[in-house]
Protein backbone atom coordinates (compact mmCIF):
# COMPACT_ATOMS: atom_id res chain seq x y z
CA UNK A 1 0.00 0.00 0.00
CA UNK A 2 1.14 3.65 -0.67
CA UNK A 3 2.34 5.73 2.10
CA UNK A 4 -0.03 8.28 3.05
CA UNK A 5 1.44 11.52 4.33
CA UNK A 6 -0.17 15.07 5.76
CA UNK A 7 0.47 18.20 6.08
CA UNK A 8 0.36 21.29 8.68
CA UNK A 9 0.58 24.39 7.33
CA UNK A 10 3.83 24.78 5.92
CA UNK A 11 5.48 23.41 8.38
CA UNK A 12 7.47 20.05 7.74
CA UNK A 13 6.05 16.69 6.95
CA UNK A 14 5.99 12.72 7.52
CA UNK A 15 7.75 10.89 4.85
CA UNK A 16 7.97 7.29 3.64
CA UNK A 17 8.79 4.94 1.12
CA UNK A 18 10.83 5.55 -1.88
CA UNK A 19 8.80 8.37 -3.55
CA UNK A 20 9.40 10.56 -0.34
CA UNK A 21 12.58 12.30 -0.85
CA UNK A 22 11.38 13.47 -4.25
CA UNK A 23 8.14 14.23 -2.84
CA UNK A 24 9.93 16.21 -0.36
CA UNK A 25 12.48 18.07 -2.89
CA UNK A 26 9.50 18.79 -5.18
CA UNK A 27 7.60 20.79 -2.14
CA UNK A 28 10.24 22.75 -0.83
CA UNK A 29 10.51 23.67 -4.88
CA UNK A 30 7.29 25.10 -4.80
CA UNK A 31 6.94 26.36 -1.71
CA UNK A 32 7.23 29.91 -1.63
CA UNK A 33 4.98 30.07 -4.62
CA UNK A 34 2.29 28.14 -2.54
CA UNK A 35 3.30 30.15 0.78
CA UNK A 36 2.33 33.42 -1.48
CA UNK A 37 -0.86 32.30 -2.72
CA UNK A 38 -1.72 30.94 1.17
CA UNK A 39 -1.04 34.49 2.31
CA UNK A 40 -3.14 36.20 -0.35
CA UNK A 41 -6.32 34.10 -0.26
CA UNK A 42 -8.07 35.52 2.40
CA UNK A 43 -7.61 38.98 0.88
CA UNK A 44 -8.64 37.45 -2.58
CA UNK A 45 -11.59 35.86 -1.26
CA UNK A 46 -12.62 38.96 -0.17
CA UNK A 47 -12.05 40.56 -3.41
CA UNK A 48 -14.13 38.00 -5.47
CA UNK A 49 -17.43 39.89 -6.13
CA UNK A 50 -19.74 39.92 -9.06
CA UNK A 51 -18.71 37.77 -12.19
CA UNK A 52 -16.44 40.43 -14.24
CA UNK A 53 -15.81 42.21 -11.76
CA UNK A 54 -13.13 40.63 -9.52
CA UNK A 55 -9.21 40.00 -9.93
CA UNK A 56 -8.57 36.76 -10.91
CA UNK A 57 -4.84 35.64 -9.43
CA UNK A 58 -2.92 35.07 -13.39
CA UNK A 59 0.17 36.40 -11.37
CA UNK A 60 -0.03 33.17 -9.12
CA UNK A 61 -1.06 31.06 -11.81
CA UNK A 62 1.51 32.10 -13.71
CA UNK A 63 4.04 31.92 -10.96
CA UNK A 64 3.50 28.11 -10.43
CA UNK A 65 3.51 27.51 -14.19
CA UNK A 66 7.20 28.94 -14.49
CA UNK A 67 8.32 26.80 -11.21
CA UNK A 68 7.47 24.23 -13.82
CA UNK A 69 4.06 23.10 -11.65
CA UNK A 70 2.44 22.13 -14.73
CA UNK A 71 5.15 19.77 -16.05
CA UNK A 72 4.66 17.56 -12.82
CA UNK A 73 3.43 14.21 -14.47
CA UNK A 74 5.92 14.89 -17.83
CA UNK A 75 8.66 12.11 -17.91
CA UNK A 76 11.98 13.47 -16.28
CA UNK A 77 13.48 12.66 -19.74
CA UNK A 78 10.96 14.90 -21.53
CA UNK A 79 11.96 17.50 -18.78
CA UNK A 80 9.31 16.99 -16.62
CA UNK A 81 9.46 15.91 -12.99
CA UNK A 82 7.63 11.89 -13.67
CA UNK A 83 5.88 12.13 -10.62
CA UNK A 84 3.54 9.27 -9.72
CA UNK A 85 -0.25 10.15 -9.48
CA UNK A 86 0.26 9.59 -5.43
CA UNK A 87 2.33 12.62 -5.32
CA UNK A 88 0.56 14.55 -7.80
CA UNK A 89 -2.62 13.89 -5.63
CA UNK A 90 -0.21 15.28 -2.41
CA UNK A 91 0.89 18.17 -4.20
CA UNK A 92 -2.48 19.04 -5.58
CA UNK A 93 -3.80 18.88 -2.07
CA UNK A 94 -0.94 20.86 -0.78
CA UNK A 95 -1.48 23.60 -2.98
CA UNK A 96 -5.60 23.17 -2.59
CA UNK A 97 -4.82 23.86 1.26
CA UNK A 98 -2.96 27.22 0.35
CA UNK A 99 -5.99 27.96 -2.10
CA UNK A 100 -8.10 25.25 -3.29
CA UNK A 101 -9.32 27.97 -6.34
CA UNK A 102 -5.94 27.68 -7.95
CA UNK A 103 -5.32 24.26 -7.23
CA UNK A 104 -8.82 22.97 -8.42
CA UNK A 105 -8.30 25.45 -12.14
CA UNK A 106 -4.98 22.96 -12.86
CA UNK A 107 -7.69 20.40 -13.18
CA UNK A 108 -8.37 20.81 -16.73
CA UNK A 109 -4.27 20.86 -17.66
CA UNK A 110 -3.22 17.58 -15.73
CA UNK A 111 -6.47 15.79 -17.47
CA UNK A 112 -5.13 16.75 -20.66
CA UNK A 113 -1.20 15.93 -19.79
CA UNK A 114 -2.39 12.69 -19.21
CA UNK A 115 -4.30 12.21 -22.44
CA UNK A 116 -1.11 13.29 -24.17
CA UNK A 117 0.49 10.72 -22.24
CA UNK A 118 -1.63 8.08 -22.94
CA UNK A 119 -0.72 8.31 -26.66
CA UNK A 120 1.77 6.15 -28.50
CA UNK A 121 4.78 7.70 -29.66
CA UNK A 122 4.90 10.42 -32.58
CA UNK A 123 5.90 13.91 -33.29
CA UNK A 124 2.53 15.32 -32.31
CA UNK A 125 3.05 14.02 -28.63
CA UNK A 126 6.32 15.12 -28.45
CA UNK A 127 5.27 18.91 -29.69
CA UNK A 128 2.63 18.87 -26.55
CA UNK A 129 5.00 17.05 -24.62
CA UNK A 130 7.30 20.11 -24.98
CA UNK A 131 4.85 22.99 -25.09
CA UNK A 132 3.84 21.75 -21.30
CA UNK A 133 7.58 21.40 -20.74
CA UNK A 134 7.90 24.98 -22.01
CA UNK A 135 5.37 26.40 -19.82
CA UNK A 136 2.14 26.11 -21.44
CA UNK A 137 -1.41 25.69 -19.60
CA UNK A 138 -4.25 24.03 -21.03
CA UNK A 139 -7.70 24.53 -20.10
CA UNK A 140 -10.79 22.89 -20.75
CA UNK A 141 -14.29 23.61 -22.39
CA UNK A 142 -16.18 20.33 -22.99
CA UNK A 143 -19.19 20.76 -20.99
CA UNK A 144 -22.15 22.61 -22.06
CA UNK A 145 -25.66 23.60 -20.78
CA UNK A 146 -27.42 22.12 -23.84
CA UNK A 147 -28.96 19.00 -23.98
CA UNK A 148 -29.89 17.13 -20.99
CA UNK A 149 -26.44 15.10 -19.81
CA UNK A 150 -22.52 15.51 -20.67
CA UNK A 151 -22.61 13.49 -23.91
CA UNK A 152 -25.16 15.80 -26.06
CA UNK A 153 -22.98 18.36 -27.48
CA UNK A 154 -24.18 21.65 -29.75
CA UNK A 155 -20.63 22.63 -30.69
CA UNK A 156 -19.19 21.44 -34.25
CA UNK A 157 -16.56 21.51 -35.91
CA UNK A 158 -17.17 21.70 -40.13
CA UNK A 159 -15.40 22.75 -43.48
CA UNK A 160 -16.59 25.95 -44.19
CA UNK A 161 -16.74 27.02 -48.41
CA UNK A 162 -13.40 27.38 -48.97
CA UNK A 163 -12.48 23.91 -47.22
CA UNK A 164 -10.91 25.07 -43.94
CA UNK A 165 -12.67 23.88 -40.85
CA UNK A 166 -14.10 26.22 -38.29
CA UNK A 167 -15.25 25.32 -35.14
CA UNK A 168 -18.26 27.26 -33.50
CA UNK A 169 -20.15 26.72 -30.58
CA UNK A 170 -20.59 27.67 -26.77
CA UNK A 171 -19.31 26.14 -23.64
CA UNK A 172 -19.70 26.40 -19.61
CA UNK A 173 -18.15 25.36 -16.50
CA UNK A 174 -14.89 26.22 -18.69
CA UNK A 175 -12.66 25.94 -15.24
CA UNK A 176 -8.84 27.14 -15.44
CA UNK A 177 -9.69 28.38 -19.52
CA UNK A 178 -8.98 32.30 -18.64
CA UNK A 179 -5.78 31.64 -16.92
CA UNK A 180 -4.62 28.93 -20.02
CA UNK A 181 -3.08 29.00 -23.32
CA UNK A 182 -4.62 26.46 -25.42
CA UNK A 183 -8.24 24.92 -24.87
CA UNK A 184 -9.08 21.37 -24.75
CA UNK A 185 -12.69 20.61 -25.77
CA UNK A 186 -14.89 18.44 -27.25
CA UNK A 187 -17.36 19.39 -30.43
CA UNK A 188 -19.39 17.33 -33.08
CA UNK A 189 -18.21 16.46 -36.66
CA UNK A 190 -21.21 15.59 -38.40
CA UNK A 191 -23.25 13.71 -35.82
CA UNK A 192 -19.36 12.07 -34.31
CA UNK A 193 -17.98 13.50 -30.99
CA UNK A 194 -14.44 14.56 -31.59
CA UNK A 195 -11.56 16.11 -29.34
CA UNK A 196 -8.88 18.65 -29.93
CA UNK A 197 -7.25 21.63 -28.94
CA UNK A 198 -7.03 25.21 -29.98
CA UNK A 199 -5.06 28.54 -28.29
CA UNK A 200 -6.82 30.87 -26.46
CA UNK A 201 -5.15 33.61 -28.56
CA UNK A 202 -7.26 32.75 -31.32
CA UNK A 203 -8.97 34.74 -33.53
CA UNK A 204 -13.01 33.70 -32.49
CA UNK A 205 -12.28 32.45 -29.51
CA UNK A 206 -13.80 34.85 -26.33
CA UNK A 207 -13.76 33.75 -22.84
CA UNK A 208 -15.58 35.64 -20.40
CA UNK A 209 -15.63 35.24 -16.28
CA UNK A 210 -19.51 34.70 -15.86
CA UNK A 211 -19.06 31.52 -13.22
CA UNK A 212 -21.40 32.53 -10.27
CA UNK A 213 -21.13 29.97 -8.04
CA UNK A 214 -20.91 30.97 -4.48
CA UNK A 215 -17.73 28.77 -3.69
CA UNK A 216 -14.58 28.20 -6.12
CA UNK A 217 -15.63 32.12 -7.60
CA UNK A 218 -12.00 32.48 -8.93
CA UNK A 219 -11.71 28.99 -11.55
CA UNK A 220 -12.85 30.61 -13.96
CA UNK A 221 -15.34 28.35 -14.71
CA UNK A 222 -17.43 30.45 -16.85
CA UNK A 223 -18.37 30.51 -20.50
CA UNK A 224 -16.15 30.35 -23.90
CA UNK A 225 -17.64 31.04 -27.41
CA UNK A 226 -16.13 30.03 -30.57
CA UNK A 227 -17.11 31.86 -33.38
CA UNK A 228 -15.91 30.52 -36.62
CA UNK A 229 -12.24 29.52 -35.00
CA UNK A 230 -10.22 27.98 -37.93
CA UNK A 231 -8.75 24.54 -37.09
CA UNK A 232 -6.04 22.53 -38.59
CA UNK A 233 -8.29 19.53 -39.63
CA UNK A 234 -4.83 16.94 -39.15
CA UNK A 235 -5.75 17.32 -35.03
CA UNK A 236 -8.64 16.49 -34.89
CA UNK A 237 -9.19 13.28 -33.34
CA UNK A 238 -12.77 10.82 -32.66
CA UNK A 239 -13.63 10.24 -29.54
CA UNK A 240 -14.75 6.67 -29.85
CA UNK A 241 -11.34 5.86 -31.40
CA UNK A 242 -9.53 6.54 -27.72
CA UNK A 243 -8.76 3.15 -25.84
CA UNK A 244 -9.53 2.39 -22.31
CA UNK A 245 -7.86 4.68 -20.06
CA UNK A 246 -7.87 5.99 -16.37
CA UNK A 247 -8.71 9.34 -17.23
CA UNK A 248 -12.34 9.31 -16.00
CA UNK A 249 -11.32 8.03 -12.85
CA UNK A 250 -8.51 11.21 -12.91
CA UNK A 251 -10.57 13.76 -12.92
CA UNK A 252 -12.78 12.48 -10.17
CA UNK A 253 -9.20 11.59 -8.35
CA UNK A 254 -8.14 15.00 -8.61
CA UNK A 255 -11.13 16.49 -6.92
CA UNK A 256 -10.81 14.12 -4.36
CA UNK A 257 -7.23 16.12 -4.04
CA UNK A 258 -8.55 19.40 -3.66
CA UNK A 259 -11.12 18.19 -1.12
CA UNK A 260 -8.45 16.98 0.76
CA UNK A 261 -6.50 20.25 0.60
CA UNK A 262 -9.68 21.99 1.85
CA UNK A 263 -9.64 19.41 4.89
CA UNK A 264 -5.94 20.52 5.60
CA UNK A 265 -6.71 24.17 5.19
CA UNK A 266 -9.66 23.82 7.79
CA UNK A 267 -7.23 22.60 10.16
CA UNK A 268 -4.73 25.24 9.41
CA UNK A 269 -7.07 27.55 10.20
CA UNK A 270 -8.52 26.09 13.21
CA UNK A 271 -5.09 26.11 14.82
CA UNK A 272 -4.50 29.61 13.93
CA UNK A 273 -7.59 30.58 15.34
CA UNK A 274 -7.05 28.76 18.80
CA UNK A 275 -3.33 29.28 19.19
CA UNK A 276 -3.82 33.74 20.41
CA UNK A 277 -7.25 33.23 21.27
CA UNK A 278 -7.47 34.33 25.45
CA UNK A 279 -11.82 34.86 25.57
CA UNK A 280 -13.36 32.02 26.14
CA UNK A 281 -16.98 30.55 27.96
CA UNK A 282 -18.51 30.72 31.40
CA UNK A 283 -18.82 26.58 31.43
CA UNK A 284 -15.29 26.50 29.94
CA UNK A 285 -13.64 24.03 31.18
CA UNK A 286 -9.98 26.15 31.30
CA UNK A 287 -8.92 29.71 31.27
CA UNK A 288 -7.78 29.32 27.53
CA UNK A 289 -9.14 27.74 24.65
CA UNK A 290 -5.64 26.68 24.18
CA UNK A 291 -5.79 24.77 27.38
CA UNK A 292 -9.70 23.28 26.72
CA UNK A 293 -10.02 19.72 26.43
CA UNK A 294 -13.45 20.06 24.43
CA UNK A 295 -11.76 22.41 21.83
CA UNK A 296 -8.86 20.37 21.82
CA UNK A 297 -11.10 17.63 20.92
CA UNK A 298 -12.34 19.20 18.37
CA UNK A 299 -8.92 19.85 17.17
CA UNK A 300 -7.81 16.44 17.00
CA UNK A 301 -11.04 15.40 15.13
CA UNK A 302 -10.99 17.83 12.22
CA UNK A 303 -7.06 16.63 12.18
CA UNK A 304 -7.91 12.82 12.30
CA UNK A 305 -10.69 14.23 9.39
CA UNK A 306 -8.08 15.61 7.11
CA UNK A 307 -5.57 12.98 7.62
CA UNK A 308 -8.39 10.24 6.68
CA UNK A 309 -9.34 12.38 3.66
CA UNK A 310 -5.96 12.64 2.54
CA UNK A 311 -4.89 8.82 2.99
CA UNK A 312 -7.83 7.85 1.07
CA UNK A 313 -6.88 10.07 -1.88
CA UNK A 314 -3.66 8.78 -1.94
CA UNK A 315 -4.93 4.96 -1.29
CA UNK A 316 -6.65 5.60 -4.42
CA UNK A 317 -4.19 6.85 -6.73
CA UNK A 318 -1.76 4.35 -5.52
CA UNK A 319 -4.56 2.02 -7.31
CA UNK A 320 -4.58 4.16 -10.52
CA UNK A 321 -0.77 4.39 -10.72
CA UNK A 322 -1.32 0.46 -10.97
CA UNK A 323 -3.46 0.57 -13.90
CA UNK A 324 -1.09 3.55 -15.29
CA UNK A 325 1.29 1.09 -15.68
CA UNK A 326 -0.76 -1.36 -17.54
CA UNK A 327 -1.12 0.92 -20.94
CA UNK A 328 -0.18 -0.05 -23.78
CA UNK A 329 -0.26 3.57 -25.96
CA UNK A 330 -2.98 2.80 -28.41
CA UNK A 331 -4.18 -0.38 -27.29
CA UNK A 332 -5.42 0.87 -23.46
CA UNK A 333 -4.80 -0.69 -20.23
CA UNK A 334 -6.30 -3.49 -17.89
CA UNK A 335 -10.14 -3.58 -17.58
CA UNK A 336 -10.60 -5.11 -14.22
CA UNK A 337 -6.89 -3.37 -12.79
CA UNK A 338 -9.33 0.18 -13.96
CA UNK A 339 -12.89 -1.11 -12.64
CA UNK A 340 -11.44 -1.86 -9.37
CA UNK A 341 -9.21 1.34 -9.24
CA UNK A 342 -12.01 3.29 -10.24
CA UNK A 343 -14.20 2.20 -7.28
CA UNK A 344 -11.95 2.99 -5.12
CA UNK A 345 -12.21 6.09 -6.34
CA UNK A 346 -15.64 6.20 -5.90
CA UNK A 347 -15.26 4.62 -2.43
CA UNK A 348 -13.21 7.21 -1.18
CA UNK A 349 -15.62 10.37 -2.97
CA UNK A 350 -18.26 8.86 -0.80
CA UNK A 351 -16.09 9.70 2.39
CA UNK A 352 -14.14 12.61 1.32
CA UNK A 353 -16.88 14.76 0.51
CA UNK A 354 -19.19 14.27 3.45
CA UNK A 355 -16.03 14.76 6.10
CA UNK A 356 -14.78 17.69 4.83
CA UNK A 357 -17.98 19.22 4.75
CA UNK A 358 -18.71 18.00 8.35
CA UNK A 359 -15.23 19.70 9.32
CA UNK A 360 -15.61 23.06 7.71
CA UNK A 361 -18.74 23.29 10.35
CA UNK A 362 -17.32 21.98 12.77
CA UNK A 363 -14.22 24.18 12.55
CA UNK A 364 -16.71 26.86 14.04
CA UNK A 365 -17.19 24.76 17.77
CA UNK A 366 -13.42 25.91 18.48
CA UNK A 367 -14.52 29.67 18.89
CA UNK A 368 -17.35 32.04 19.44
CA UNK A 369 -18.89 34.55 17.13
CA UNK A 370 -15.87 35.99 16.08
CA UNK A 371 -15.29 33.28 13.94
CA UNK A 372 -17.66 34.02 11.49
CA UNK A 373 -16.41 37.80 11.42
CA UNK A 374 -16.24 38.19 7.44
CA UNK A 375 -12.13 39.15 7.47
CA UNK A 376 -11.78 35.61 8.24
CA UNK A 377 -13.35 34.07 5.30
CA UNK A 378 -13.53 30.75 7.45
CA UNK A 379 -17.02 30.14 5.39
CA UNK A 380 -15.48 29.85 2.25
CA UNK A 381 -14.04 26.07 3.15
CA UNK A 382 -17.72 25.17 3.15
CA UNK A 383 -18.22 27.11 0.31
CA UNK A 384 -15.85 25.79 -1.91
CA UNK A 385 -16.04 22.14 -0.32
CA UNK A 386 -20.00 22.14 -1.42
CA UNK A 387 -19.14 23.34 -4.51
CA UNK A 388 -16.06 20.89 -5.59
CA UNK A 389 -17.96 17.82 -4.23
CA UNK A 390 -21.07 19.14 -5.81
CA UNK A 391 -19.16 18.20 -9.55
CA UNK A 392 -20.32 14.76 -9.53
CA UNK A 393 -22.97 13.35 -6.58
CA UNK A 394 -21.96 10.91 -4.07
CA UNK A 395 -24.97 9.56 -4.18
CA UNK A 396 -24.62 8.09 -7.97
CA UNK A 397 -21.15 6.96 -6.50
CA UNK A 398 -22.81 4.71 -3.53
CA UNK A 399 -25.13 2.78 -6.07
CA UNK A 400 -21.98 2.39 -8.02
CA UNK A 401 -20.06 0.87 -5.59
CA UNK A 402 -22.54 -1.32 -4.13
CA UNK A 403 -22.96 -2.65 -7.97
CA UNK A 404 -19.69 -3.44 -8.08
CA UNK A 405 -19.38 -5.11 -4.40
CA UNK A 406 -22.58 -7.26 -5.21
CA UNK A 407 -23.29 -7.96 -8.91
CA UNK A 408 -19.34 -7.31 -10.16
CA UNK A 409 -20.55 -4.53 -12.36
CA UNK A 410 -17.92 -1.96 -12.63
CA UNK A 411 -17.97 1.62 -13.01
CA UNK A 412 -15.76 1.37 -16.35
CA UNK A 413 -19.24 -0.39 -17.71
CA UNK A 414 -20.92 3.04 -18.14
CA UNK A 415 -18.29 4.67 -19.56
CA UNK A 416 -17.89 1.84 -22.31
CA UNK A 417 -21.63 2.05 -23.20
CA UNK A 418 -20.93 6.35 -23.75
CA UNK A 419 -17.96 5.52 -25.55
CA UNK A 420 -20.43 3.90 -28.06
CA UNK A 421 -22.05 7.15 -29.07
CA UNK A 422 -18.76 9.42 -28.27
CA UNK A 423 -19.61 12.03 -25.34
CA UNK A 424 -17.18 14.14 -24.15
CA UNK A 425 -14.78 13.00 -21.64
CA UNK A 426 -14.88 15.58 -19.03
């Protein structure tokens, strides 16, 4: 089994197993890029008002990009880093725990580094393989509002009269696009779902920051338009002709991640709280909070919370890092390796979600009112915790697993029976 480490702040961490130095070397790379963005996310928080009107944090984003953040899962001899998707998950929550806004936007670009990596060898992989090398982000726009579930798609792609192919359509919930360079997406091609990727740069293509959620208010997760965007035909690529992969189980995975991070953060913030705090209760049961054996008990439970959210992520990826190294590029990898990696992932978005929205209430028993004065943002843990887990119900994910533990039906089933007709894969 994986190790499964945790975090405090920024202090220092447990380590073991092999991966740990590296894991180790790779946060103490990043982490006064992820110290910066934990000391501005209050004040950003605060700052996040009405869609097109707040500051979105490119200057972070950007920040992480060029300490090469983005190049994490990139082979080390392609001049990325080669981590495993167990330290990808820590990092991710590490950085979701600092500010689980700009960790959850990322989502989009590892998604895509792994499709890239999932393809056999040619000169096209090796061009993305060095763009992400080089910097670039890539953010997604595959889901729409039309239509009535993720696989009916309004957006084509079509020769126009002269023969060049222009792609036109509308997206939503287009999370990390504003902050990226090229756009992953999904559109039809006369009644077949295809995938492929164009810059943001290009002429047609208009983004705009109209995501009102009231949690994760700076991903960006708003709407992009195409409008007659030209596309080199050659890149174009059907979605029914992708094999098996782990990649629905990856973006699940990597919510998971940021949940996590949000479970560390309410600890974080707990302890911060507690540590100066001197006013405490009548029926207290010491002069201090510090000193209180109910709020320490409350202490140690949202810090047995975030430890248990954290070493289930990881338990999981360590499962998907086994059927990683099944593929075969163009062929797939192992059905039952994926069906039973994917329930775990399922198994561990049934208890992620539900304790780390228990613990960002909870976090309010370790002080009075003044914990919900508004220059704390402490709501917006439960804020962005509804809204991450809110992506995909646990509720599906409990019939899915009991499926699976009764009638051996795996979750890789219903993605086999969409691959059919070619929805999109976000």
């Amino acid at each position: 089994m994986t190790d499964a480490t945790t975090t405090v702040g920024a202090g220092p961490s447990l380590q073991a197993g092999s991966t740990g130095d590296r894991l180790a070397a790779l946060r103490e790379r990043f982490a006064p890029v992820v110290e910066r963005i934990r000391q501005g996310a209050v004040a950003r928080e605060l700052a996040s008002g009405a869609p097109g009107e707040r500051e979105l944090p490119h200057a972070e984003v950007r920040a992480l990009a060029e300490a090469g953040f983005g190049r994490l899962r990139v082979p080390a001899d392609r001049g990325g880093f080669g981590v495993t998707l167990v330290e990808l998950a820590h990092l991710v929550a590490d950085l979701a725990a600092a500010d689980s806004n700009i960790a959850h936007l990322w989502r989009g670009h590892f998604g895509y580094t792994e499709l890239v990596l999932l393809r056999p060898e040619s000169p096209a992989r090796d061009e993305w393989l060095q763009r992400i090398v080089a910097g670039a982000i890539v953010g997604n726009a595959t889901s729409e509002r039309t239509g009535t579930t993720l696989a009916d798609i309004s957006t084509t792609v079509a020769p126009d009269a002269d023969g060049t192919w222009r792609l036109d359509g509308r997206k939503f919930y287009s999370t990390g696009t504003l902050y990226a360079d090229w756009i992953y997406l999904a559109a039809d091609r006369d009644g077949e779902r295809v995938t492929f990727a164009v810059p943001t740069d290009a002429p047609g293509v208009t983004g705009i920051d109209d995501w009102d959620g009231f949690g994760q208010r700076l991903t960006a997760s708003g709407t992009t338009v195409f409008s007659g965007v030209a596309v080199d035909e050659s890149v174009i690529s059907a979605y029914r002709d992708a094999p098996l992969s782990h990649i629905q189980a990856f973006y699940q995975l990597y919510l998971l991640a940021v949940l996590a991070g949000i479970g560390q953060a309410v600890v974080d913030d707990a302890v911060a709280f507690v540590r100066p705090r001197t006013r405490t209760y009548i029926h207290a049961n010491a002069p201090t909070p510090g000193e209180d054996p109910q709020v320490l008990a409350v202490l140690g439970r949202l810090s047995a919370g975030a430890f248990t959210a954290r070493s289930l992520v990881v338990a999981a990826a360590g499962l998907l890092d086994g059927v990683v190294a099944t593929n075969e590029p163009g062929v797939g990898v192992d059905h039952a390796l994926l069906d039973a990696a994917e329930n775990a992932v399922y198994q561990a978005q049934v208890e992620v979600g539900p304790r780390v929205l228990r613990a960002c209430s909870d976090l309010f028993e370790v002080g009075g009112a003044s914990a919900a004065d508004r220059t704390r943002a402490l709501d917006r843990h439960w804020r962005n915790a509804r809204v991450v887990a809110s992506h995909n119900p646990a509720v599906y994910k409990e019939r899915l697993v009991g499926e699976y533990l009764l009638h051996g039906r795996g979750p890789v089933d219903a993605w086999e029976r969409y691959h059919e007709v070619g929805p999109t894969r976000f």
